[in-house]
Protein backbone atom coordinates (compact mmCIF):
# COMPACT_ATOMS: atom_id res chain seq x y z
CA UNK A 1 -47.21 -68.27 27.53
CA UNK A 2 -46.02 -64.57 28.39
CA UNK A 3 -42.88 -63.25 26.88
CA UNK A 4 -40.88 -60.92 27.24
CA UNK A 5 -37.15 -59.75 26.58
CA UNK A 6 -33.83 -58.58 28.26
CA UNK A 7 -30.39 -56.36 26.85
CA UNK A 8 -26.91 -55.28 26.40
CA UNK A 9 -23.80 -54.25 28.85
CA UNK A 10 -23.31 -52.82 31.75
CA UNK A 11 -24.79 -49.05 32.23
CA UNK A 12 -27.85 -48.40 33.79
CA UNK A 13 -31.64 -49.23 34.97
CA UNK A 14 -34.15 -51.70 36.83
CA UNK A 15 -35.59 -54.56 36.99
CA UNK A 16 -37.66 -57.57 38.42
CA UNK A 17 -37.22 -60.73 40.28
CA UNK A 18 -38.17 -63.89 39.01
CA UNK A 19 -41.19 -65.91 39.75
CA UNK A 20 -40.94 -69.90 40.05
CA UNK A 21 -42.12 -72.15 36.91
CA UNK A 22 -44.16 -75.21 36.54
CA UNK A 23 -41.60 -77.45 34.86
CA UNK A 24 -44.09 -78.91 31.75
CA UNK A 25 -42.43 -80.28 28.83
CA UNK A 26 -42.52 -78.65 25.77
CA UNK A 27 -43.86 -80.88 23.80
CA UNK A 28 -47.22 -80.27 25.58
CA UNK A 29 -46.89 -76.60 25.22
CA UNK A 30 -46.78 -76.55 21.59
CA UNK A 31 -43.08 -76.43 20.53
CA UNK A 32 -40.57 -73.58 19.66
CA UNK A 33 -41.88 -70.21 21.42
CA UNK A 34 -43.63 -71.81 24.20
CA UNK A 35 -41.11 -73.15 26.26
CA UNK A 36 -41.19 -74.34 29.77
CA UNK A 37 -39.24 -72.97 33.04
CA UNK A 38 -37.10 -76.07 32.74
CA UNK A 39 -35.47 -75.91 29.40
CA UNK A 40 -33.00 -73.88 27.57
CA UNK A 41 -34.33 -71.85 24.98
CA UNK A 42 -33.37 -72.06 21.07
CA UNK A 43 -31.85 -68.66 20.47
CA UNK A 44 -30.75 -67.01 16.49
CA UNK A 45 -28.21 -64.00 16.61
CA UNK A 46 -29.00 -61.63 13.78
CA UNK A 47 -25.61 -59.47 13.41
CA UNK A 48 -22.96 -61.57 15.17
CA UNK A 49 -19.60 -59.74 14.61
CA UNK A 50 -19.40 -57.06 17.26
CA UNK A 51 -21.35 -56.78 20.20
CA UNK A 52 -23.52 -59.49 19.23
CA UNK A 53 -21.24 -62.09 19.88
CA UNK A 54 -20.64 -60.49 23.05
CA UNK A 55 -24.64 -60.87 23.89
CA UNK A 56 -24.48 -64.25 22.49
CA UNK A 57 -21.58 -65.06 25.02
CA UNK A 58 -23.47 -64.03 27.40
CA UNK A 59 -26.67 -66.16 26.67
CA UNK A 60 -24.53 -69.25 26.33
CA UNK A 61 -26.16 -70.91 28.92
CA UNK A 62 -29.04 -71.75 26.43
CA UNK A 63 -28.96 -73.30 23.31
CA UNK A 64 -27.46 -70.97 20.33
CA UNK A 65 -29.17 -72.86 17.17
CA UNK A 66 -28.64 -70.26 14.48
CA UNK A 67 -26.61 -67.59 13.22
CA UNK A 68 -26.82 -64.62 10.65
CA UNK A 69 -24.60 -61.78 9.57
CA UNK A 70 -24.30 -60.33 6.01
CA UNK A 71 -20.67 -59.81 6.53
CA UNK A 72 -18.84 -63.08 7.26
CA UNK A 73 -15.08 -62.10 7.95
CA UNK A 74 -16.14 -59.59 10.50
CA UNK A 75 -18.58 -62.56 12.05
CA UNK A 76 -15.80 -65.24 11.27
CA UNK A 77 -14.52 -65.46 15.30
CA UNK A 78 -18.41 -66.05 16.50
CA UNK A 79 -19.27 -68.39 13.53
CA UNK A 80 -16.42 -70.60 14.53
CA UNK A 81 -17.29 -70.54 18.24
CA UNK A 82 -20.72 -71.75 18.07
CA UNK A 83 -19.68 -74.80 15.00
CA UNK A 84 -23.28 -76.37 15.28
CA UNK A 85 -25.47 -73.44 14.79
CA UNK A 86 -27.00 -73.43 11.37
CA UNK A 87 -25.76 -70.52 9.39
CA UNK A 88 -27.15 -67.57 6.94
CA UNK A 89 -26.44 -64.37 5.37
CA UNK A 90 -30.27 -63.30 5.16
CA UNK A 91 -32.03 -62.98 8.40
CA UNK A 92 -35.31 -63.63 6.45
CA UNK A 93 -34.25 -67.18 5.13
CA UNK A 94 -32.72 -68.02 8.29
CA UNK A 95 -36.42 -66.98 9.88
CA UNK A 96 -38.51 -68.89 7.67
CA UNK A 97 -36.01 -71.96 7.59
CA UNK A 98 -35.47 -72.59 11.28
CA UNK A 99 -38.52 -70.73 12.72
CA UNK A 100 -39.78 -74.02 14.09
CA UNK A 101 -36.68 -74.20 15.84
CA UNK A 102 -36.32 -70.72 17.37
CA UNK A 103 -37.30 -69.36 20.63
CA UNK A 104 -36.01 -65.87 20.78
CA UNK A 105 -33.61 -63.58 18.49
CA UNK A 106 -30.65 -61.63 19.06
CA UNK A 107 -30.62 -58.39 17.26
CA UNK A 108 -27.07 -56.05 17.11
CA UNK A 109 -27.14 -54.84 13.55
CA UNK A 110 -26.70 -51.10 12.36
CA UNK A 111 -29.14 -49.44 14.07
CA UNK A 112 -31.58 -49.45 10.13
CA UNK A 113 -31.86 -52.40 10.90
CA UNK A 114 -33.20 -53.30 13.68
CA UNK A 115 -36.75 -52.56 13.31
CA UNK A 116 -37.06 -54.53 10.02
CA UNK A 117 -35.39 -57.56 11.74
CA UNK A 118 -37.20 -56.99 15.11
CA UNK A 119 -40.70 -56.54 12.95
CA UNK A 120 -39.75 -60.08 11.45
CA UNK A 121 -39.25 -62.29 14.17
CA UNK A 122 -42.00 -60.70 16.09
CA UNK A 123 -44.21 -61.28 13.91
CA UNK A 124 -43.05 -64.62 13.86
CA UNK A 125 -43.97 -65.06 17.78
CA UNK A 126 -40.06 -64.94 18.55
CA UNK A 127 -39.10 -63.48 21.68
CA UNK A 128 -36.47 -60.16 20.57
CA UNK A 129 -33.49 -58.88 22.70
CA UNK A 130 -32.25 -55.81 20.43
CA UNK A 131 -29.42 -53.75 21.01
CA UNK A 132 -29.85 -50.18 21.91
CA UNK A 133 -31.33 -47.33 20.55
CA UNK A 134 -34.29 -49.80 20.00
CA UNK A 135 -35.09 -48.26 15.99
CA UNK A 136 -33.66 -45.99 13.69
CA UNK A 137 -36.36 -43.40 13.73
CA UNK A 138 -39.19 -42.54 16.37
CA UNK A 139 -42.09 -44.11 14.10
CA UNK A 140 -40.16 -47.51 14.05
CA UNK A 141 -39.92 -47.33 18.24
CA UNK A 142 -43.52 -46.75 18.36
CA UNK A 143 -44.44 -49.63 16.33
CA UNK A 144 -42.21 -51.86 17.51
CA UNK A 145 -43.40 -51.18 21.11
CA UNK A 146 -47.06 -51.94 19.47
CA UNK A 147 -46.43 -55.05 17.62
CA UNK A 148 -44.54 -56.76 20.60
CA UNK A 149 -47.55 -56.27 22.83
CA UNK A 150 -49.84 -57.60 20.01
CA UNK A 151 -47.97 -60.38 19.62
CA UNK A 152 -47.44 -61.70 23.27
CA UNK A 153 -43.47 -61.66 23.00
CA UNK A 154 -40.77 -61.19 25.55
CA UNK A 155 -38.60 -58.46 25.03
CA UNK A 156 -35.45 -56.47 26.24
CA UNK A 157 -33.47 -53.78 24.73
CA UNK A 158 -29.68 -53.95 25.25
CA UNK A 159 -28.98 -51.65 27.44
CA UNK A 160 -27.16 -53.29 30.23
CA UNK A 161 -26.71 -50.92 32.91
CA UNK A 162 -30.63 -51.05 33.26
CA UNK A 163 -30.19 -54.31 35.49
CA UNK A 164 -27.54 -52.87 37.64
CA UNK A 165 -26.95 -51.75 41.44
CA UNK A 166 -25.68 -47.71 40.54
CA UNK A 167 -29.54 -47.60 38.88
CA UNK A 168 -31.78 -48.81 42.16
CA UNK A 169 -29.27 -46.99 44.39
CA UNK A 170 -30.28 -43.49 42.10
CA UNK A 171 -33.93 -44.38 42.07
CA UNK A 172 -34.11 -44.88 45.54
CA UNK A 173 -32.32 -41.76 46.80
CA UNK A 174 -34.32 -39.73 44.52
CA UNK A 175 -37.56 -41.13 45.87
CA UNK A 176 -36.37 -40.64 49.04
CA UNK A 177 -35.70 -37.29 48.83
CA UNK A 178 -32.06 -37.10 48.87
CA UNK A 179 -31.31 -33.95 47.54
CA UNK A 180 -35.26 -32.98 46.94
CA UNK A 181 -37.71 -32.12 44.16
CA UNK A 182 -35.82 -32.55 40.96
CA UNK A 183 -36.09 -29.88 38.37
CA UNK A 184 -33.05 -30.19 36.19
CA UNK A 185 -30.55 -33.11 34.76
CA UNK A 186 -27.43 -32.65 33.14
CA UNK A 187 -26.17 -35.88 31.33
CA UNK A 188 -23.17 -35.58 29.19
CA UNK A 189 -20.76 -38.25 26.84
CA UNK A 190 -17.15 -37.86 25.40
CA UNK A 191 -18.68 -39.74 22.35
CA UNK A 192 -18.17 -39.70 19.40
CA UNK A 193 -14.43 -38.79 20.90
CA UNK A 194 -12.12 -41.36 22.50
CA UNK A 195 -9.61 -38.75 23.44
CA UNK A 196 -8.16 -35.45 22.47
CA UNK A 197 -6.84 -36.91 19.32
CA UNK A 198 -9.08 -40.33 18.29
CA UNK A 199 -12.45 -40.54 18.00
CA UNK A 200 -14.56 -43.61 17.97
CA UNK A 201 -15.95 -43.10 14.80
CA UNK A 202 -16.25 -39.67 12.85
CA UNK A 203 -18.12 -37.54 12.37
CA UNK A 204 -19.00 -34.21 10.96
CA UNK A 205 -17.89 -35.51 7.56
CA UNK A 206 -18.75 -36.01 3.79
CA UNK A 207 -19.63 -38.82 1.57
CA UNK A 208 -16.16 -40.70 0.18
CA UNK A 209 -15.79 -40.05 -3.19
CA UNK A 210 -13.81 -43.61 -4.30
CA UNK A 211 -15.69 -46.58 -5.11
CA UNK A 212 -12.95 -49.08 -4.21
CA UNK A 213 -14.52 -52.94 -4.51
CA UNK A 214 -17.37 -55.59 -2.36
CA UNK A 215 -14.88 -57.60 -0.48
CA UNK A 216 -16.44 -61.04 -1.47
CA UNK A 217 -17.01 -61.82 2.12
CA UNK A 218 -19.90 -59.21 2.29
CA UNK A 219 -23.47 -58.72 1.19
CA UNK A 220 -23.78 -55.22 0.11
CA UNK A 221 -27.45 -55.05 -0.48
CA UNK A 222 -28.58 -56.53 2.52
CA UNK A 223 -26.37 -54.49 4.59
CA UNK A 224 -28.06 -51.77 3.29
CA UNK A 225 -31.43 -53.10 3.90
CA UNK A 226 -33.77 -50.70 3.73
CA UNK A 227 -31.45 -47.66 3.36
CA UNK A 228 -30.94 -45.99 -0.21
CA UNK A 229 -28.88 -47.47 -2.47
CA UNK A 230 -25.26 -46.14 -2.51
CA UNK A 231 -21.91 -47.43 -3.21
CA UNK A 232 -19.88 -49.53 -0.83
CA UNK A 233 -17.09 -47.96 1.25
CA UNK A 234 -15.20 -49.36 4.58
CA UNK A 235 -16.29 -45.43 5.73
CA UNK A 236 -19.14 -47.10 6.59
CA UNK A 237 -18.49 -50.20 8.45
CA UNK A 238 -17.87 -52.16 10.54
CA UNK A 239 -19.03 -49.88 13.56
CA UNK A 240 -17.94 -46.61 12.03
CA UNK A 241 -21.50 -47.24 10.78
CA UNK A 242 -22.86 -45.08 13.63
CA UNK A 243 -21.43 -41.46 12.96
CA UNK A 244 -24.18 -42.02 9.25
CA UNK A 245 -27.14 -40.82 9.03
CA UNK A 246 -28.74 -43.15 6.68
CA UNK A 247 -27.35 -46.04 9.10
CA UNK A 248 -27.00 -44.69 12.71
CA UNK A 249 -28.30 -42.80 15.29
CA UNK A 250 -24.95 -40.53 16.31
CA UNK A 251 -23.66 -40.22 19.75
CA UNK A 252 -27.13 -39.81 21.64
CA UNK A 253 -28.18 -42.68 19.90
CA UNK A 254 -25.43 -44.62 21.16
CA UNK A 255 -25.12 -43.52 24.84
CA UNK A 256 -28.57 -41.85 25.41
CA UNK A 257 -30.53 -45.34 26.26
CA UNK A 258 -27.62 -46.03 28.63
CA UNK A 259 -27.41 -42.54 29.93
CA UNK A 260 -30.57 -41.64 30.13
CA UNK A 261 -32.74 -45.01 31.33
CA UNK A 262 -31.93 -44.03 34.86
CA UNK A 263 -32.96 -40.88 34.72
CA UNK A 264 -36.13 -42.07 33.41
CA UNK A 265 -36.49 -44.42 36.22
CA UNK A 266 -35.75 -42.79 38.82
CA UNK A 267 -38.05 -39.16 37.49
CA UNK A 268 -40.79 -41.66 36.14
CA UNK A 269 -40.59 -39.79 32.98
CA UNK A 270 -42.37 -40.65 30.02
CA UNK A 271 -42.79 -38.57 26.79
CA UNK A 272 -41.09 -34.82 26.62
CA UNK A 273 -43.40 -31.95 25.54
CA UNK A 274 -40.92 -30.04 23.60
CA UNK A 275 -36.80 -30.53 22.42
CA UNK A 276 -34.49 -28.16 20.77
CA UNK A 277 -31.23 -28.64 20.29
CA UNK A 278 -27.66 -26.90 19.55
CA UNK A 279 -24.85 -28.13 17.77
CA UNK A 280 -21.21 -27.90 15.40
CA UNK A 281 -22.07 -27.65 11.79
CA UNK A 282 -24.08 -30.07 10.32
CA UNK A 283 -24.64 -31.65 7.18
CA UNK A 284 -26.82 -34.33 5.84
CA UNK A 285 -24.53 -37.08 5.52
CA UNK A 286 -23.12 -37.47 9.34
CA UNK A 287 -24.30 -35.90 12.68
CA UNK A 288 -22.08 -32.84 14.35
CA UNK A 289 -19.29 -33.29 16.29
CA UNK A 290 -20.66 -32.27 18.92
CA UNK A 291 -24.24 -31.06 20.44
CA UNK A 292 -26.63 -29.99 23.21
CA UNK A 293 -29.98 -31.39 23.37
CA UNK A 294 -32.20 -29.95 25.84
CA UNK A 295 -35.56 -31.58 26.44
CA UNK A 296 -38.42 -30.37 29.06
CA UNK A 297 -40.83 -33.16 30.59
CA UNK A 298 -44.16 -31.99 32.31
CA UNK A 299 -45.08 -32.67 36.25
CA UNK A 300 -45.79 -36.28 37.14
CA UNK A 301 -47.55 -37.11 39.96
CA UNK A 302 -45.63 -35.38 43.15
CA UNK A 303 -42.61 -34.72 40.93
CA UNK A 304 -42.38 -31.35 39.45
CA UNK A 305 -41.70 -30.26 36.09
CA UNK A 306 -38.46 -30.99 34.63
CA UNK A 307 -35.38 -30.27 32.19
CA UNK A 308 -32.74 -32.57 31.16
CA UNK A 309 -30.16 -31.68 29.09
CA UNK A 310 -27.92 -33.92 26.91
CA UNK A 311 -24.34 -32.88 26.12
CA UNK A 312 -22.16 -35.34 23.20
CA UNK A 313 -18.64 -34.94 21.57
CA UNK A 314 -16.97 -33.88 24.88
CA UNK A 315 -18.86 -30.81 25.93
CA UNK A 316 -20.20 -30.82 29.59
CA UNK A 317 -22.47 -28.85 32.15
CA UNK A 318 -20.50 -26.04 34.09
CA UNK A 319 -18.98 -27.77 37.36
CA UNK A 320 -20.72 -27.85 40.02
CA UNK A 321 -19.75 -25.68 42.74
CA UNK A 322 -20.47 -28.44 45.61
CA UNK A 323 -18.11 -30.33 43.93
CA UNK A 324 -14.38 -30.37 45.75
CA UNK A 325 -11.15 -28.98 44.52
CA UNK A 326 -9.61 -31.27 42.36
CA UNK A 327 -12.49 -34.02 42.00
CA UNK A 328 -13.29 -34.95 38.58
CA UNK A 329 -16.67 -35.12 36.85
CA UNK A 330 -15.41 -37.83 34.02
CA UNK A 331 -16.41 -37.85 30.57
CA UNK A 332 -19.38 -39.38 30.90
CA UNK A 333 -21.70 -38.62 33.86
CA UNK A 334 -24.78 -37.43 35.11
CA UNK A 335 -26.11 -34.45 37.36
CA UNK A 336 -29.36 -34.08 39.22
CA UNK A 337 -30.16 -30.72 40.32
CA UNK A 338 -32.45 -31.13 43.25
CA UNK A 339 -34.37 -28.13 45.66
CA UNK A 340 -31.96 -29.53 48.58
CA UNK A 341 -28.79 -30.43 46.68
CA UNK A 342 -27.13 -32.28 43.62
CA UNK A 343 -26.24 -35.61 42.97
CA UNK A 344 -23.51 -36.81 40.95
CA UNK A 345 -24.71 -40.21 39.56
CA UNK A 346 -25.61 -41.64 42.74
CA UNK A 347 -23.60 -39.92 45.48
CA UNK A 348 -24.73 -36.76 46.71
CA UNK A 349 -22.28 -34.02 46.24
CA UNK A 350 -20.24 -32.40 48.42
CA UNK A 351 -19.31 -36.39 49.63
CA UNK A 352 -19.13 -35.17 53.22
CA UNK A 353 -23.21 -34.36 52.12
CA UNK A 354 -23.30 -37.88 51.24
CA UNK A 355 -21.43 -39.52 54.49
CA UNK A 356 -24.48 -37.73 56.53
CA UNK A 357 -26.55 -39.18 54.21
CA UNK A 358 -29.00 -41.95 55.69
CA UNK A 359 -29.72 -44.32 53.13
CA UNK A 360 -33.12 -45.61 52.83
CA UNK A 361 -34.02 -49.56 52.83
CA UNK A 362 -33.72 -51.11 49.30
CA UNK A 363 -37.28 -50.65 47.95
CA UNK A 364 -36.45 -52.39 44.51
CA UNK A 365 -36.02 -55.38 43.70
CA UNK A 366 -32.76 -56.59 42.26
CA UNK A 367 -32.03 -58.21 39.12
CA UNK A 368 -30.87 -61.56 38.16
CA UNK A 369 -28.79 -60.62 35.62
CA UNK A 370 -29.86 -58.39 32.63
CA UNK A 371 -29.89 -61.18 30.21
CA UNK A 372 -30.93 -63.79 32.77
CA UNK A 373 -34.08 -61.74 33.21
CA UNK A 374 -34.34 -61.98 29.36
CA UNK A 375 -34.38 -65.73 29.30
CA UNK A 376 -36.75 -66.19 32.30
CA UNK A 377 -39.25 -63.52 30.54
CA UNK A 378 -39.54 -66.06 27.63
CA UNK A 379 -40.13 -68.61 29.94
CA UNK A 380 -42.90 -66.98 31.08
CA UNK A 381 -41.53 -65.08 33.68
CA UNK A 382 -42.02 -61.01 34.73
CA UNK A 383 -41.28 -58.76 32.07
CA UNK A 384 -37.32 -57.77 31.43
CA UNK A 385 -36.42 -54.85 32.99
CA UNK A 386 -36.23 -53.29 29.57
CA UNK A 387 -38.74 -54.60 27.86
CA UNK A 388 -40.37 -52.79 25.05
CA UNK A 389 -43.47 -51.22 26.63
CA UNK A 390 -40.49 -49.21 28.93
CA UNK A 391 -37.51 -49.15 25.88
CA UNK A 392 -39.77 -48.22 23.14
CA UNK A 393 -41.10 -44.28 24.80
CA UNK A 394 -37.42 -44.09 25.78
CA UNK A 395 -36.70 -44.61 22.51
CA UNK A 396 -38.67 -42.19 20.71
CA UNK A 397 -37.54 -39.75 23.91
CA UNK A 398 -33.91 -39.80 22.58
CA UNK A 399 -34.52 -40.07 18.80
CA UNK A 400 -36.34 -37.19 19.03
CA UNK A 401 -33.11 -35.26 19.90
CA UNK A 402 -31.62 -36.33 16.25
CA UNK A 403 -35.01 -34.79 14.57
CA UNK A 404 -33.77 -31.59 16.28
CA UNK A 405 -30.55 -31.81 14.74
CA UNK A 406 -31.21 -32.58 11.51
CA UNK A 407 -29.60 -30.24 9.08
CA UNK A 408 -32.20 -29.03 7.19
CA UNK A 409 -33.90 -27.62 10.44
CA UNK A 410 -30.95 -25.79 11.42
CA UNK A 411 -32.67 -22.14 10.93
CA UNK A 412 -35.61 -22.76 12.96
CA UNK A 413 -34.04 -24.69 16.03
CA UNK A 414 -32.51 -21.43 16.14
CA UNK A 415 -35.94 -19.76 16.87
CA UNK A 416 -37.65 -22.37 18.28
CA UNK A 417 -38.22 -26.06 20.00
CA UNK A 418 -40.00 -28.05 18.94
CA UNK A 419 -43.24 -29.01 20.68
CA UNK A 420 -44.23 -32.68 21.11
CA UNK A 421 -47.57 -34.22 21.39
CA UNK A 422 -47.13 -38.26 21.49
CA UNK A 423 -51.05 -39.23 21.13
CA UNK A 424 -51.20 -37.25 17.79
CA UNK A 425 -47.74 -38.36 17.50
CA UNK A 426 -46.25 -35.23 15.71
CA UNK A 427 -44.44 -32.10 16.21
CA UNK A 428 -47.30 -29.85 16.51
CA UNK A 429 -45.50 -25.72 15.69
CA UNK A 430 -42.78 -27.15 12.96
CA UNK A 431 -45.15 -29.42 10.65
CA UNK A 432 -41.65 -30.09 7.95
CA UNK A 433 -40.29 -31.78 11.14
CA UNK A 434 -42.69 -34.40 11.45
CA UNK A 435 -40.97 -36.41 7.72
CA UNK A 436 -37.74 -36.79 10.26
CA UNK A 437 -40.18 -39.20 12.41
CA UNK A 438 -39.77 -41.69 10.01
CA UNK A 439 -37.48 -41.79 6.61
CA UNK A 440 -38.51 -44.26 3.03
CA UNK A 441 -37.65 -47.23 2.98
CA UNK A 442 -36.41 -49.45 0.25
CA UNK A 443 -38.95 -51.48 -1.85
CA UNK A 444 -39.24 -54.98 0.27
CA UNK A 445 -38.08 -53.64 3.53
CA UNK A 446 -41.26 -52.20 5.09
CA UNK A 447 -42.03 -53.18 8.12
């Protein structure tokens, strides 16, 4: 049978429809991993505590057989909701133990980890839905993408929004020619900031200096998984986990796959030719507090050559001047920049603009449900609308922003960008930048 996977929330992207199924039972299909349009599939959750127990809930029409999180207070509310699941600490056991009895897997761990636990079940012949940015690093996107097709798997990257109206309704216009040839896109986040005085996690900071104690209800080691060794700290999690290098991918790690998948659709973009990047001091413990990432994608098809540029920590494009008095851009938004006019997300600006506006028919079809399509990929339905061949170039789009801002090329990003060529797969003018592609792994953790 085909598989494939579905995602997260609610933020943006497409989709497809669903075909119809024989119903065969699946006994005659061979067991766990082939199952048939009729049944429910088995599904394991591999980090449980925060937003994977919110994918979980939302997958609890099928059959939740197994759970797995190294950190059992923060995973205590979703371990007592689903009492008959099996339960483990190590993703590998719980593999090996109940593969027979798997389907797909649930992946929302610190982003280091989800390649090594994605690697594993695919491998396996599981079907993976894993939480945004896909990988850590650009190499682990790219072979994630790889193995996934090799393996026949359904697959979906949680990022929610992909599945939703405000994404078809962007696509379309632009297709249509709503505001013209695009040539430049301004996407911007308040992240890592909830406000003028809270952030959602910090950073811009140093390594703590205490060494207070393991709480007993966590695994140390294989929370680090295949990050260096280094002392425990609650600096690190839960969730503040993302502002860390050696754990996650920073603000446009966190937002860009939401932000930026519609863009993607709707300017058929694939890989950028070069990225630079601009930011607050940085060091090599956290990201900055806030950046610019500016990326430049060549002509595709009728489409012409175009910029987008990514703005984090609360910094934004200058306002538009089609905009009217008093009308808000929000903190997080986007801004195409088109021969006949702008768009702000999906309405053309000025709105009177958009009230003259004659919409075109609906040209894509609409999704099920972002984890529905998910389910009915691994029962051998169309692709999810984020599967891996689409989430994994994403991926390695956005991840190659954080290569641009890594500390120690801070002197030449302020000379030059860095040029991109994805069939050698390196940076081609800045040959130290290619070892932030990838980072070492810990002894038992390759993929």
């Amino acid at each position: 049978m085909k598989k494939q996977s579905i995602s997260r929330r609610d933020f943006i992207s497409a989709a497809g429809a669903v075909a119809a199924f024989t119903v065969v039972p699946r006994s005659v299909l061979g067991g766990a991993g082939n199952t048939a349009a009729s049944e429910k599939i088995n599904i394991a959750g591999v980090g449980i505590g925060g937003q994977g127990g919110s994918d979980l809930r939302a997958l609890e029409s099928q059959n939740i057989v197994a759970l797995c999180d190294v950190d059992q207070r923060h995973a205590s509310g979703t371990f007592r909701r689903y009492p008959n699941a099996k339960k483990y600490t190590d993703f590998r056991v719980m593999l090996d133990k109940e593969g027979k009895n798997i389907d797909g897997v649930v992946i929302a761990t610190p982003d280091h980890l989800h390649a090594p636990v994605s690697m594993a079940a695919i491998k396996r012949g599981k079907h993976v839905y894993c939480e945004k940015p896909l990988t850590h690093s650009v190499y682990e996107a790219r072979k994630i993408a790889e193995a996934a097709r090799k393996y026949k798997v359904a697959t979906q990257m949680g990022n929610q929004g992909q599945a939703s109206e405000q994404t078809r309704l962007m696509c379309e216009y632009v297709w249509d020619g709503a505001i013209g040839p695009v040539r430049e896109v301004h996407v911007w986040t308040d992240r890592p900031l909830r406000g003028l005085s809270d952030v959602y996690w910090p950073q811009g900071i140093g390594r703590p200096k205490d060494k207070p104690p393991v709480p007993d209800t966590l695994d140390w080691d294989l929370w680090l998984g295949p990050a260096a060794e280094r002392p425990y700290h609650p600096a690190y999690l839960p969730f503040v986990w993302r502002g860390w290098w050696d754990f996650g991918t920073g603000a446009l790690g966190d937002i860009g796959c939401h932000a930026l998948d519609p863009i993607f659709r709707a300017l058929k973009l694939g890989a950028p030719t070069s990225v630079e990047a601009v930011s607050t001091l940085v060091n090599k413990e956290t990201f900055p507090v806030a950046s610019t990432v500016h990326y430049e994608f060549p002509a595709r098809g009728d489409m012409p050559p175009v910029k987008v540029i990514w703005y984090d920590g609360g910094l934004r494009p200058p306002r538009p001047e089609e905009l009217e008095p008093g009308r808000q851009v929000g903190d997080n938004g986007k801004l195409f920049v088109g021969d006949k006019g702008k768009m702000l997300g999906e309405r053309i600006i000025p709105e009177s603009k958009m009230k003259e506006y004659k919409q075109p028919e609906k040209s894509i079809p609409r999704s099920p449900g972002h984890y529905i399509e998910w389910v009915e990929a691994c029962k051998g339905g169309k692709p999810a609308g984020s599967n891996f061949d689409h989430a994994g170039p994403l991926a390695e789009a956005v991840l190659l922003g954080n290569v641009a801002l890594r500390p120690e090329l801070r002197e030449q990003m302020n000379r030059t960008k860095l040029l991109w060529d994805p069939e050698k797969f390196e940076i081609t003018n800045v040959p130290e930048a290619n070892q932030f592609l990838h980072h070492e792994y810990r002894k038992g953790w390759e993929l």
